[in-house]
C-alpha atoms as a PDB file:
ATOM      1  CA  UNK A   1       6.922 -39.455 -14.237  1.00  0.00           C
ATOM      2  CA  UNK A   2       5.747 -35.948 -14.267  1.00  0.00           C
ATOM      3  CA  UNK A   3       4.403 -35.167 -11.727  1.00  0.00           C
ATOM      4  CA  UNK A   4       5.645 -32.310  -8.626  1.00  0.00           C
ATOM      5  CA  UNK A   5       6.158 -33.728  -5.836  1.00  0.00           C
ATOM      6  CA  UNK A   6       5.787 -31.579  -2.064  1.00  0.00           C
ATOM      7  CA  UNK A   7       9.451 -30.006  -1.997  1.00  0.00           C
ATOM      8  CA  UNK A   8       9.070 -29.008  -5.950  1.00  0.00           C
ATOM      9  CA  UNK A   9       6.014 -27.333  -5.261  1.00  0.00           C
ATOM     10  CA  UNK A  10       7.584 -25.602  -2.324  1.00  0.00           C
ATOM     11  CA  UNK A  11      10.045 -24.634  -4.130  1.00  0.00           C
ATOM     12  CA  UNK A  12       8.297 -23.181  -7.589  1.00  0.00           C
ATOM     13  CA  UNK A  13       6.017 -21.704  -5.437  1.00  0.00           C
ATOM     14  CA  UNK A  14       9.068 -19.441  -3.162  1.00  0.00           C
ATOM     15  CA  UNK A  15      10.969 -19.046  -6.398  1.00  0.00           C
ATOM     16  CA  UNK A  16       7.633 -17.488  -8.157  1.00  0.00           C
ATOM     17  CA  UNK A  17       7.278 -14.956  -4.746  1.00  0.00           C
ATOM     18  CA  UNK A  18      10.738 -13.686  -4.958  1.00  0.00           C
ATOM     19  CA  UNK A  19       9.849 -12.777  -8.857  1.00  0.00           C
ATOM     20  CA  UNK A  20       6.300 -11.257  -7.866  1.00  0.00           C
ATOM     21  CA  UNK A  21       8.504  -9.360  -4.928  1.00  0.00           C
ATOM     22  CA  UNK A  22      11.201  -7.961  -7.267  1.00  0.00           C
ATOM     23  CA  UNK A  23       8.710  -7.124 -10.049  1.00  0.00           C
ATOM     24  CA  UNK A  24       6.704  -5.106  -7.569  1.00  0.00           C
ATOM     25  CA  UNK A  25       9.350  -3.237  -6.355  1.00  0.00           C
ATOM     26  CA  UNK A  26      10.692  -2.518  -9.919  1.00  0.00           C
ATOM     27  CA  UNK A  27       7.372  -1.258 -10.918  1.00  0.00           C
ATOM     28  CA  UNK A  28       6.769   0.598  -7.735  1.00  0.00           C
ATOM     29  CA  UNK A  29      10.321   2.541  -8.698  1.00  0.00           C
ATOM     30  CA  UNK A  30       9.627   2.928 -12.014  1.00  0.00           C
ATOM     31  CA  UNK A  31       6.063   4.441 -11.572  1.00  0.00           C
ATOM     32  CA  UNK A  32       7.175   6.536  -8.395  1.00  0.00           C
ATOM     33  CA  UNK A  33       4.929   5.311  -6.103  1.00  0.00           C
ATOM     34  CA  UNK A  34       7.136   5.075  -2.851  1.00  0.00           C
ATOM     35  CA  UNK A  35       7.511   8.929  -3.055  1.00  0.00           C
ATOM     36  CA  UNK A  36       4.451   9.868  -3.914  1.00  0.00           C
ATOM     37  CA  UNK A  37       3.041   7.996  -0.839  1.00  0.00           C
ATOM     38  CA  UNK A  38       5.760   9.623   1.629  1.00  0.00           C
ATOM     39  CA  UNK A  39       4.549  13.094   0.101  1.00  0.00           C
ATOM     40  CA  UNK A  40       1.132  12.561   0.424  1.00  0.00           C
ATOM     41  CA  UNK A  41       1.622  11.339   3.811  1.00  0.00           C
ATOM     42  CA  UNK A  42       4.155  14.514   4.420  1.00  0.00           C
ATOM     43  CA  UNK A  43       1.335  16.771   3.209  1.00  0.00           C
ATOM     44  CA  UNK A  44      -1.519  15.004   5.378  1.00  0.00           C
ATOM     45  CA  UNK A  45       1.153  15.608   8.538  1.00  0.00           C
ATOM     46  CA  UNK A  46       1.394  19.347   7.693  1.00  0.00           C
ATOM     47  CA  UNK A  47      -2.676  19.839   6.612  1.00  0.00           C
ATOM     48  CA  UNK A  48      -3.360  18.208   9.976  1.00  0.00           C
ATOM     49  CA  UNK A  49      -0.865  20.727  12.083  1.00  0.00           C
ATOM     50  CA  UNK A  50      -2.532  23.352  10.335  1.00  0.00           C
ATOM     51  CA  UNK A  51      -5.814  22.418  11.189  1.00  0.00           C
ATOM     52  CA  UNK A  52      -4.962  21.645  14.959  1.00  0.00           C
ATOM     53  CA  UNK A  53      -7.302  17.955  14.398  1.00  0.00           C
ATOM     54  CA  UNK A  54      -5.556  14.638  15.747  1.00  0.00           C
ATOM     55  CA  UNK A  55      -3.674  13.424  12.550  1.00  0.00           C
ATOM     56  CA  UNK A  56      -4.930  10.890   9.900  1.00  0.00           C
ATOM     57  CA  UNK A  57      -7.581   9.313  13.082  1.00  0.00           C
ATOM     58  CA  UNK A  58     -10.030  12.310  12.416  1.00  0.00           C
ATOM     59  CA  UNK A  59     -10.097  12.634   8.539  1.00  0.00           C
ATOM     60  CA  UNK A  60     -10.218   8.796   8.377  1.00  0.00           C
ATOM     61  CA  UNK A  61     -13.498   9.246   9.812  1.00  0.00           C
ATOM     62  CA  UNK A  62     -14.892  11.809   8.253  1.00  0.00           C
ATOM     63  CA  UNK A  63     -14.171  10.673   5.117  1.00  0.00           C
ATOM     64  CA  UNK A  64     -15.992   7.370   5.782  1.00  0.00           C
ATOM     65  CA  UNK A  65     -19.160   9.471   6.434  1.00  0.00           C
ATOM     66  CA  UNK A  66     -21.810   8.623   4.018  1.00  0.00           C
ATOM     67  CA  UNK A  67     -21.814  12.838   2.433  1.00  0.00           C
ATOM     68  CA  UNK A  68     -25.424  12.411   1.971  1.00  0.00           C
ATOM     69  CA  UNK A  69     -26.254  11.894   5.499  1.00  0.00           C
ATOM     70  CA  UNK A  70     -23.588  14.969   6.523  1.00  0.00           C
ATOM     71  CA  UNK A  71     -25.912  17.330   4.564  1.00  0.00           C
END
């Protein structure tokens, strides 16, 4: 009587994405987080120019270094 059959569950399950989707975007706007990735990224771009190192490849890796080991 109650229960969900496939197609129900298929479709809860789409309708409860498109609500995770939209809240995620609301709270990405709201908090600022889409700009403040494209700045850090824009700032990464311009620390790498200055340094003359290949861009994000190098620092990936040396940030991944255990910093005991490095000493």
């Amino acid at each position: 009587m109650f229960g969900i059959g496939g197609f129900e569950a298929l479709l809860s399950l789409a309708f409860l994405l498109i609500i995770f989707l939209v809240c995620r975007e609301l709270i990405c706007w709201y908090w600022k987080l889409n700009s403040i990735d494209t700045t850090l990224k824009r700032i990464a771009d311009r620390l790498d120019r200055m340094d003359g190192a290949t861009p994000t490849k190098a620092r990936r890796q040396d940030v991944s270094e255990d910093p005991v080991k490095a000493i």
